[in-house]
C-alpha atoms as a PDB file:
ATOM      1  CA  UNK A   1      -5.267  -7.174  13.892  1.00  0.00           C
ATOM      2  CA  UNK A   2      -8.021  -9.809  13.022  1.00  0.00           C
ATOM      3  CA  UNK A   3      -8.594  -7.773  10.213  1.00  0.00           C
ATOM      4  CA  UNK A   4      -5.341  -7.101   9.188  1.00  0.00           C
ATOM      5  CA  UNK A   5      -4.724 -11.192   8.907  1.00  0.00           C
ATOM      6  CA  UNK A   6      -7.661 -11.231   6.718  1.00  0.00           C
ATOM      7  CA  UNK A   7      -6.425  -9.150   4.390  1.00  0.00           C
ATOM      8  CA  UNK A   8      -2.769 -10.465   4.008  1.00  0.00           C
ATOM      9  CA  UNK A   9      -4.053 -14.145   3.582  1.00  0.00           C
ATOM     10  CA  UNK A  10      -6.639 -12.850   1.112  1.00  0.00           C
ATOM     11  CA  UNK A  11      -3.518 -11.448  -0.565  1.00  0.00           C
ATOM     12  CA  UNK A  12      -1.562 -14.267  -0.722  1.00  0.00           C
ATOM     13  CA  UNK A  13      -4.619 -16.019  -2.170  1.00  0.00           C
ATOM     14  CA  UNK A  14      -5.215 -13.871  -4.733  1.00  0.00           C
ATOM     15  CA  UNK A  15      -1.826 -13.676  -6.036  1.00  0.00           C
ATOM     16  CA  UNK A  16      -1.885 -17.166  -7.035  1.00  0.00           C
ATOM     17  CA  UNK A  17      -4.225 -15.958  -9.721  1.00  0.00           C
ATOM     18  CA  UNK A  18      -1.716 -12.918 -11.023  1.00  0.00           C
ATOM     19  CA  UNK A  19      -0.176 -12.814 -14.328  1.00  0.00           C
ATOM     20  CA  UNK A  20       0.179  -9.696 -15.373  1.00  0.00           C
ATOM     21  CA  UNK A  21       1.223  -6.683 -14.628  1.00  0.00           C
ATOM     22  CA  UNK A  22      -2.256  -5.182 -13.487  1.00  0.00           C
ATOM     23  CA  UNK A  23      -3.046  -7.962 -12.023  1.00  0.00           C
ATOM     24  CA  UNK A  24      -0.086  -7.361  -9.836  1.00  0.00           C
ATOM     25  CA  UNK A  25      -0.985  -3.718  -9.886  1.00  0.00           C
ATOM     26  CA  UNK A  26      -4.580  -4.114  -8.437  1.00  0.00           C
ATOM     27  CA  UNK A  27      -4.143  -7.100  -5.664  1.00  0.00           C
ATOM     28  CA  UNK A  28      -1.395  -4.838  -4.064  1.00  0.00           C
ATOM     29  CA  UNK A  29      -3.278  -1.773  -4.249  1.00  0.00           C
ATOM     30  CA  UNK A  30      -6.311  -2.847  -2.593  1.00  0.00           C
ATOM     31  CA  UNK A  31      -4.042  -4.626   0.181  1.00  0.00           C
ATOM     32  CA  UNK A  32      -2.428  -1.449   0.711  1.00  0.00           C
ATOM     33  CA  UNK A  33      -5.695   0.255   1.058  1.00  0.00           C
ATOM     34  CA  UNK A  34      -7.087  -2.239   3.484  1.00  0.00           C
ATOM     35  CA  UNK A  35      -3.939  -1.958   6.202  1.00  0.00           C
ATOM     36  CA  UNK A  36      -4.739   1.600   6.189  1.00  0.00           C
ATOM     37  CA  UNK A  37      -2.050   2.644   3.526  1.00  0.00           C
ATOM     38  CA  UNK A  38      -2.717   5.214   0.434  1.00  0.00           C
ATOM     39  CA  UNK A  39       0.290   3.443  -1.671  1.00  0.00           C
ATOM     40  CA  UNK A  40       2.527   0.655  -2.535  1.00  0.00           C
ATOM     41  CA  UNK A  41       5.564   0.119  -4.858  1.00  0.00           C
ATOM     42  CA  UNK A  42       7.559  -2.237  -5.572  1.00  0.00           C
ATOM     43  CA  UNK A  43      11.128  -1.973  -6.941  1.00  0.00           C
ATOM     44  CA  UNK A  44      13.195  -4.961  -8.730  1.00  0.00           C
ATOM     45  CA  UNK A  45      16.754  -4.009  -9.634  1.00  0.00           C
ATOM     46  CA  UNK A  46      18.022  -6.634 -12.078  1.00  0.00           C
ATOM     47  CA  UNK A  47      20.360  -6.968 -14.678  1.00  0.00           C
ATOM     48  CA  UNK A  48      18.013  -5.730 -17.129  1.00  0.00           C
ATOM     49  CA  UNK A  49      17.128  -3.047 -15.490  1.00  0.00           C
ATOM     50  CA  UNK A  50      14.931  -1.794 -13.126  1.00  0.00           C
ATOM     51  CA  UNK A  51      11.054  -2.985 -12.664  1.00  0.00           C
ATOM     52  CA  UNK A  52       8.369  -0.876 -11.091  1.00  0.00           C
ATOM     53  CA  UNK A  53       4.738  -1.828  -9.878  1.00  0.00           C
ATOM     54  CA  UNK A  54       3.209   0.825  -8.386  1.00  0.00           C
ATOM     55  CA  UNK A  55       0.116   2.760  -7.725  1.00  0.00           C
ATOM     56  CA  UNK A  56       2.276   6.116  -6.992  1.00  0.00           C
ATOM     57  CA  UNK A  57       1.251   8.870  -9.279  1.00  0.00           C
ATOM     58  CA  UNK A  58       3.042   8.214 -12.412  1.00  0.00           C
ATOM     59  CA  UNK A  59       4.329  12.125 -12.614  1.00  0.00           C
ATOM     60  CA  UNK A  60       6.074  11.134  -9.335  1.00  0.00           C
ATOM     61  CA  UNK A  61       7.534   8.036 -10.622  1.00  0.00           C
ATOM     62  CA  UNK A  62       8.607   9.754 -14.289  1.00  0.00           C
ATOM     63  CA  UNK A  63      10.449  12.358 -12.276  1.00  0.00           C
ATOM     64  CA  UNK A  64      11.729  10.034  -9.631  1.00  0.00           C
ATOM     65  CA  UNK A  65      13.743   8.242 -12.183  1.00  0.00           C
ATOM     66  CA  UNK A  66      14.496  11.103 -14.626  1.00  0.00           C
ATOM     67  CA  UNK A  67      16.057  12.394 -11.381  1.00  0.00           C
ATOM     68  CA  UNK A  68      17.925   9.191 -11.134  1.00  0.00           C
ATOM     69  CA  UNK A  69      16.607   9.181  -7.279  1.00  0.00           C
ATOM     70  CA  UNK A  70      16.672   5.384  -7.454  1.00  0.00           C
ATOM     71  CA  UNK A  71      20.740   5.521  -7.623  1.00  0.00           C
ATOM     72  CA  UNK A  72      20.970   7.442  -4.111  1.00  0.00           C
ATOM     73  CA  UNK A  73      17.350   6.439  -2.472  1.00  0.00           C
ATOM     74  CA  UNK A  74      18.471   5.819   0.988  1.00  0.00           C
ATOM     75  CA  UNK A  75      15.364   3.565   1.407  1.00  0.00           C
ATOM     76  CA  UNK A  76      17.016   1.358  -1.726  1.00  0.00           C
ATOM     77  CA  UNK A  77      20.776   1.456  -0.733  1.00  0.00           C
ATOM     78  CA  UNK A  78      22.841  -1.282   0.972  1.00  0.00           C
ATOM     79  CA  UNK A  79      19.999  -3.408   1.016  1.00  0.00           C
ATOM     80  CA  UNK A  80      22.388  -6.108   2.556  1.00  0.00           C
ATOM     81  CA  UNK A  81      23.654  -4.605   5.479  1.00  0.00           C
ATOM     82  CA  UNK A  82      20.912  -3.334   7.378  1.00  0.00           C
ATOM     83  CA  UNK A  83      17.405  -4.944   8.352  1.00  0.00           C
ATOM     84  CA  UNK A  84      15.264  -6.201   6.450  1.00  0.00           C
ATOM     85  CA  UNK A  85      12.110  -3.578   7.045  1.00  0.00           C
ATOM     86  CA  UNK A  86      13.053   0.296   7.084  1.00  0.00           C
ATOM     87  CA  UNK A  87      10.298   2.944   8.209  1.00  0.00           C
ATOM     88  CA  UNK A  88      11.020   5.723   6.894  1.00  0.00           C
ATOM     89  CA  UNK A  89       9.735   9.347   7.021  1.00  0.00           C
ATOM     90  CA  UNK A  90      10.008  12.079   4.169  1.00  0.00           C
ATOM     91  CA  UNK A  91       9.779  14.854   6.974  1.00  0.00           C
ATOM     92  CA  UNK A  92      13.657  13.811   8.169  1.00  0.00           C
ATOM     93  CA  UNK A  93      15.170  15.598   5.244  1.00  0.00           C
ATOM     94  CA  UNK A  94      17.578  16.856   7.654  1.00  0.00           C
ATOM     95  CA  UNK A  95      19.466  13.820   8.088  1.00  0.00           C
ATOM     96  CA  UNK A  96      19.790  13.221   4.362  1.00  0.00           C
ATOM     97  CA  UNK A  97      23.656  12.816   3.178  1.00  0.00           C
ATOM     98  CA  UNK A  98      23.669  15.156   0.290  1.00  0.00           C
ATOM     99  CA  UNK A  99      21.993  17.810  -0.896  1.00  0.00           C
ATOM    100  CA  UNK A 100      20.064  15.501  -3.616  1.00  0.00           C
ATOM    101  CA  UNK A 101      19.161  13.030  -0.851  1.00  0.00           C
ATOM    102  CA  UNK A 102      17.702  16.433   0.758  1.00  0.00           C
ATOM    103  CA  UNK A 103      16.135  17.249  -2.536  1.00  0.00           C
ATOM    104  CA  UNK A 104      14.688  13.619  -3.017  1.00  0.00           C
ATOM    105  CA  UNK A 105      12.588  14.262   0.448  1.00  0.00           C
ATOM    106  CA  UNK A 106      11.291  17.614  -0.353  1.00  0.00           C
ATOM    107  CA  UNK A 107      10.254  16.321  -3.860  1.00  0.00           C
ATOM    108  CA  UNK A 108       8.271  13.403  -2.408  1.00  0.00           C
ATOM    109  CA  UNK A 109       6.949  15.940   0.145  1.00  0.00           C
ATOM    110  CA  UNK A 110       5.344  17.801  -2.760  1.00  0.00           C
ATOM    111  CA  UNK A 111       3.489  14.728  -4.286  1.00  0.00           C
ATOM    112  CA  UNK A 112       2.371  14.354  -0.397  1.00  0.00           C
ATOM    113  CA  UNK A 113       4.482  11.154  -0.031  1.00  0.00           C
ATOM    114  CA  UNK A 114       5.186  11.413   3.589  1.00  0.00           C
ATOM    115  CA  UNK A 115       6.090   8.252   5.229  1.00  0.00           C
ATOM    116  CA  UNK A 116       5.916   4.656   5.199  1.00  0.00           C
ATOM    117  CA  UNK A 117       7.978   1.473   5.528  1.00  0.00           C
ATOM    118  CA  UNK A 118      10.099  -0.587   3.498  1.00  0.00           C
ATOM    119  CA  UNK A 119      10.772  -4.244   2.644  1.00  0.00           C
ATOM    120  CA  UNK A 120      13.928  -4.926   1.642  1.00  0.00           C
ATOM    121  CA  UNK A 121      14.572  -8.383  -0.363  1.00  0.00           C
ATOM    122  CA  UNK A 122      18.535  -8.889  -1.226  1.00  0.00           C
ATOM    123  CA  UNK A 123      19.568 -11.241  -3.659  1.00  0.00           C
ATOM    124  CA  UNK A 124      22.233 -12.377  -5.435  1.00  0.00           C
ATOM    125  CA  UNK A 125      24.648 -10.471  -7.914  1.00  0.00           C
ATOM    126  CA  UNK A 126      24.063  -6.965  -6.597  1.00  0.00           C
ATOM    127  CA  UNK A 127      20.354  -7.472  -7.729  1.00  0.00           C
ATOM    128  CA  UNK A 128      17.506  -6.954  -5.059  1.00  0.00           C
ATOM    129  CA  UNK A 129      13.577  -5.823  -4.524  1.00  0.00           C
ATOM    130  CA  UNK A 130      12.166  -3.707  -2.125  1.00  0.00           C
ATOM    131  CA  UNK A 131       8.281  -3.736  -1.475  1.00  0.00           C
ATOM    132  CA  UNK A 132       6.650  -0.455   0.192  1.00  0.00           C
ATOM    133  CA  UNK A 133       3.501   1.049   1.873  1.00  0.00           C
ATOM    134  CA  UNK A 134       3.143   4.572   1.850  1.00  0.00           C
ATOM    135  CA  UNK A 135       0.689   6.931   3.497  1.00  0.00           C
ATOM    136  CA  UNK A 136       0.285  10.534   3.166  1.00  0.00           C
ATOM    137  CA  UNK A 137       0.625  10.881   6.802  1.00  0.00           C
ATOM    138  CA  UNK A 138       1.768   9.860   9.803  1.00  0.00           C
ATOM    139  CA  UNK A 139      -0.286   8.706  12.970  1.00  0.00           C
ATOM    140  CA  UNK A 140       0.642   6.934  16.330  1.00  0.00           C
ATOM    141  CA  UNK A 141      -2.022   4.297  15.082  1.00  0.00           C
ATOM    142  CA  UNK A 142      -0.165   3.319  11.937  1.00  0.00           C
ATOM    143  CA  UNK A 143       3.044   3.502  14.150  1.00  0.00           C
ATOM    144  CA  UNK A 144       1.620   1.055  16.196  1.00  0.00           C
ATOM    145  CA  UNK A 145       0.184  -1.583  13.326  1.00  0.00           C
ATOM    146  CA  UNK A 146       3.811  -1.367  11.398  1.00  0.00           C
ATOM    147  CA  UNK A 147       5.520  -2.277  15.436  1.00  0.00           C
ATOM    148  CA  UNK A 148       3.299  -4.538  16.335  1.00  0.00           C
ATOM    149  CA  UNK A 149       3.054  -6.268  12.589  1.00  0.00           C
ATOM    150  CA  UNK A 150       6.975  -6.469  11.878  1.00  0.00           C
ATOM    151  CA  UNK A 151       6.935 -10.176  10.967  1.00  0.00           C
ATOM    152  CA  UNK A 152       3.516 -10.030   8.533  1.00  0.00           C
ATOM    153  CA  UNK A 153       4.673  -7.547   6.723  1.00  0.00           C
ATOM    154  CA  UNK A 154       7.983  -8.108   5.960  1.00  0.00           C
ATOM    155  CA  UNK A 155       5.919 -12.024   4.862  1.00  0.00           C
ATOM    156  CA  UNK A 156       3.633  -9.838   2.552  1.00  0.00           C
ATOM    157  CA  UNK A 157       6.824  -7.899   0.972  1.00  0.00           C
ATOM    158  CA  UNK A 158       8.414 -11.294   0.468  1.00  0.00           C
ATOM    159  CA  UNK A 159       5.690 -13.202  -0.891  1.00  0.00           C
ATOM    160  CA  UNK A 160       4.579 -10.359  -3.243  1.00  0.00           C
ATOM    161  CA  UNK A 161       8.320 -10.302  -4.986  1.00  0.00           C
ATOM    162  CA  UNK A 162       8.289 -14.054  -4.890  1.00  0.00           C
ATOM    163  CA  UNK A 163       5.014 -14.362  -6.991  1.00  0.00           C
ATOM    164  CA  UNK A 164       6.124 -11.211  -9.080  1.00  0.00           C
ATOM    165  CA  UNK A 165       9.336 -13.367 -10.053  1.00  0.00           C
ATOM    166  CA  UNK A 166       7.965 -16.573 -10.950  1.00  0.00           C
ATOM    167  CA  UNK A 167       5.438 -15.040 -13.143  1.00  0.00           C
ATOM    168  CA  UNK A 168       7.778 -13.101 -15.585  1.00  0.00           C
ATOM    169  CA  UNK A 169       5.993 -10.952 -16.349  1.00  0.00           C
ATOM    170  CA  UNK A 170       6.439  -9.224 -20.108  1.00  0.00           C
ATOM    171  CA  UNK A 171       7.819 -12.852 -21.238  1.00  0.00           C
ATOM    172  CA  UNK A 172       5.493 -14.983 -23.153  1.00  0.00           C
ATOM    173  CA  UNK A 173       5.671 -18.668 -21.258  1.00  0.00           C
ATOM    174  CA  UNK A 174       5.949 -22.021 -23.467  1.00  0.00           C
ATOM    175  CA  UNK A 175       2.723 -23.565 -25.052  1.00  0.00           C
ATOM    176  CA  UNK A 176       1.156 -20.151 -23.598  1.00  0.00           C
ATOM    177  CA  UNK A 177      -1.270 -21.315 -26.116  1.00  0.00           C
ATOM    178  CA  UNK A 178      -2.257 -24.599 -24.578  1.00  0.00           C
ATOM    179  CA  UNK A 179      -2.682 -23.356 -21.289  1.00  0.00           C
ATOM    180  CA  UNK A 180      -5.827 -22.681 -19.663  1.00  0.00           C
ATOM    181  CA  UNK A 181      -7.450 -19.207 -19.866  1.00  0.00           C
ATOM    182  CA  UNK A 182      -8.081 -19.949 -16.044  1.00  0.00           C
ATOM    183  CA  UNK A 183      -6.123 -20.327 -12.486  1.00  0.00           C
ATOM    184  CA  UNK A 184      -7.230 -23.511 -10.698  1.00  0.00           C
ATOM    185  CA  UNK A 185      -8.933 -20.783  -8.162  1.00  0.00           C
ATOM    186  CA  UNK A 186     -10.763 -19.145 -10.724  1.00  0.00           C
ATOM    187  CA  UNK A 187     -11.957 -22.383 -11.816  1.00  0.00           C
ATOM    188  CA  UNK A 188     -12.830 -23.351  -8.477  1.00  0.00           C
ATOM    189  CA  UNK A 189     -15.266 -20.498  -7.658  1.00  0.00           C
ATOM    190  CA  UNK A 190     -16.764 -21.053 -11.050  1.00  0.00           C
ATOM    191  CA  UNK A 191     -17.397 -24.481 -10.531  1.00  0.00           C
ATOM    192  CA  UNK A 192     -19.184 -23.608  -7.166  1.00  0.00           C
ATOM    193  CA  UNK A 193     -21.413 -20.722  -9.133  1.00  0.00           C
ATOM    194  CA  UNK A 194     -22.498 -23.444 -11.401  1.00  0.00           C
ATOM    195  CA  UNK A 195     -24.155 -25.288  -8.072  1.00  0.00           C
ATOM    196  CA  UNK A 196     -25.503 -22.500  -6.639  1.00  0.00           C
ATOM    197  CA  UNK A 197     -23.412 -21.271  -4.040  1.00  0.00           C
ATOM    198  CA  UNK A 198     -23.780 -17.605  -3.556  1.00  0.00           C
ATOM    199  CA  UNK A 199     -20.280 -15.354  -2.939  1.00  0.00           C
ATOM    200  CA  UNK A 200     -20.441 -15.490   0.639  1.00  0.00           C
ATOM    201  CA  UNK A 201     -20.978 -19.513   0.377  1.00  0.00           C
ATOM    202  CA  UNK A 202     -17.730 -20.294  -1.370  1.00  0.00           C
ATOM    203  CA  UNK A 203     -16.263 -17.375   0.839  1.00  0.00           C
ATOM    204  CA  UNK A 204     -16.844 -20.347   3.760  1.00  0.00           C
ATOM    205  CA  UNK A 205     -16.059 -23.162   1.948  1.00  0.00           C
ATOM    206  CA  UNK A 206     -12.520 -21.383   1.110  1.00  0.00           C
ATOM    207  CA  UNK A 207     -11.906 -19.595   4.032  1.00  0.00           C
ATOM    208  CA  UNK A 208     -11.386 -16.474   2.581  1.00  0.00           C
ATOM    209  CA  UNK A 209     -13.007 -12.881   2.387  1.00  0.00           C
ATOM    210  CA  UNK A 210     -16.495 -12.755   0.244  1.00  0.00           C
ATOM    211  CA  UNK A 211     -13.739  -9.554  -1.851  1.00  0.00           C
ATOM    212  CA  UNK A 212     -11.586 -12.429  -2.101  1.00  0.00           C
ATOM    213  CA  UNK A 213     -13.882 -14.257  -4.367  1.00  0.00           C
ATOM    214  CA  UNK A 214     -15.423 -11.522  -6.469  1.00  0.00           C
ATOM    215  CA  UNK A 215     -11.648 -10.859  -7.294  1.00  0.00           C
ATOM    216  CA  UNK A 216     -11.456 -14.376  -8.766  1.00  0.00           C
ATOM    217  CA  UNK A 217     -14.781 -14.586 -10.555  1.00  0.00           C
ATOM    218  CA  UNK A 218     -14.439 -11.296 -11.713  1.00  0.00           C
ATOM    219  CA  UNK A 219     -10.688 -12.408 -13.792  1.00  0.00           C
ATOM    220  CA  UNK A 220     -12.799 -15.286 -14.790  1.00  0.00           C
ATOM    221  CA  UNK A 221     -15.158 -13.610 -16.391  1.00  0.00           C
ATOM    222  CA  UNK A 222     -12.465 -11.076 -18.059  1.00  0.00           C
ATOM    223  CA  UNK A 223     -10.582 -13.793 -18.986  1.00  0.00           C
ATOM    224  CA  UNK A 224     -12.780 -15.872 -20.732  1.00  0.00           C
ATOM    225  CA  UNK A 225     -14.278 -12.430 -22.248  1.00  0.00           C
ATOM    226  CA  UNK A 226     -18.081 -13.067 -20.909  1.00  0.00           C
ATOM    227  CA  UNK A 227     -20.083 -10.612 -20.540  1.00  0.00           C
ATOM    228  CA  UNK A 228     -21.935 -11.969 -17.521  1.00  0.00           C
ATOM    229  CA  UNK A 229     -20.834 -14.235 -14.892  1.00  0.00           C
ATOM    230  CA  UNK A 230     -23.657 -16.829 -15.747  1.00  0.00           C
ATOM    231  CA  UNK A 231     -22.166 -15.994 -19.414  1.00  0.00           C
ATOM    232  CA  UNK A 232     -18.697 -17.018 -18.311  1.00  0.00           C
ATOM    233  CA  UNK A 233     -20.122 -20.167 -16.397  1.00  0.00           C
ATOM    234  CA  UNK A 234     -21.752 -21.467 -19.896  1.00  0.00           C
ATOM    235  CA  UNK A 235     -18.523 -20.162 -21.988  1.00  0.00           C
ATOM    236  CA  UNK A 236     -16.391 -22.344 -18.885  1.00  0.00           C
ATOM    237  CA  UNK A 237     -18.467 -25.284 -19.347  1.00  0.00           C
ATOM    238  CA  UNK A 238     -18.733 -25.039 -23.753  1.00  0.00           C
ATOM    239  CA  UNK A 239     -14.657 -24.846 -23.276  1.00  0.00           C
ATOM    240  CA  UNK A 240     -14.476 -27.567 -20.849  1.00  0.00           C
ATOM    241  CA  UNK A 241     -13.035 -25.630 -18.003  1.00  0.00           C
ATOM    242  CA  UNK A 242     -15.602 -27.268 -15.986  1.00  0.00           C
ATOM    243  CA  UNK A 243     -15.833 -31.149 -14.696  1.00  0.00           C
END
């Protein structure tokens, strides 16, 4: 569980630092991946259309919605009226409503998409998100985590769609060119580089995961295009990034 914790605040931290669509792509992924789930997705249905984030296989995702399996997904539907996290488990075909409900399940059996759990966020205007973790089986351990974890989880789905919202993504911000190339946290763990404080240092001083802070120093260094992280430290400072 310790562990767990660690991860999800690391998450939350490094979404503050997200502005694109990879960036989105890759914090998820490795959370995923560190709760001791193969995939996530997440799925905004808005006026303009649907948006997907995901680290599925995109041959799943390309036939999911040439299917048009996001119009009858049980896992998507009547978001409002049930709760707010739905496990669910590709194996109970049998309880499917139609026959392309039933054909949904056994497709997502095939791309060994077998279970996992579901964050539903309703909003306004028949528009809504729904964040997931998938695995590619099932175990009484993950069974346990997801029971045990109810309130964290549905937090991470939640946060993740918050973050994903405010930075709208695909839309170019005002003065875009004005703004810094960094997040204050990138900055931050720059700054401490420059005085000698090693990963695991700043890692302390932050209180997050040692990960945590290559994540940041590593989009600071893409960012400002350096090839080096002492190379982005001297491009910070020649930009005046850095007090």
């Amino acid at each position: 569980m310790k562990e767990a914790k660690r991860a999800c605040d690391e998450f939350v931290d490094c979404l503050h630092s997200a502005h694109t669509e990879d960036d989105f792509r890759r914090i998820a992924e490795r959370t995923a991946h560190a709760l001791g789930f193969r995939w996530f997705a997440y799925f905004g249905h808005r006026a303009n259309g649907p948006k997907l984030i995901s680290s599925y296989p995109k041959s799943w995702t390309s036939h999911y919605f040439r299917e048009g399996y996001d119009n009858i997904d049980p896992v998507l539907q009547d978001p409002r009226n049930t709760g707010r996290m739905f496990v669910w488990d590709g194996r109970e075909a049998r309880s499917a409503k139609s026959a392309k409900e039933r054909r949904l399940f056994d497709d997502a059996l095939s791309f060994k998409i077998r279970t996992g759990l579901t964050v539903r966020i309703p909003a306004s205007q028949n528009q809504f998100a729904a964040f997931t973790l998938a695995v590619d089986d099932r175990s009484l351990g993950l069974d346990r985590f997801v029971e045990s974890s109810r309130v964290m989880l549905e937090r991470l789905g939640l946060t993740y769609h918050a973050h994903v919202n405010a930075a709208r993504i695909g839309r170019t911000p005002p003065n875009s060119q004005q703004e810094s190339p960094l997040t204050q946290r990138e900055r931050q763990c720059l700054e401490w580089i420059s005085d000698g404080k090693t990963m695991q240092d700043i890692a302390q001083l932050l209180g997050v995961s040692s990960r945590g802070v290559k994540y940041h120093l590593d989009n600071a260094r893409r960012n400002l295009a350096a090839l080096t992280l002492p190379h982005a430290v001297a491009l910070a400072f020649r930009q005046g990034l850095l007090p």
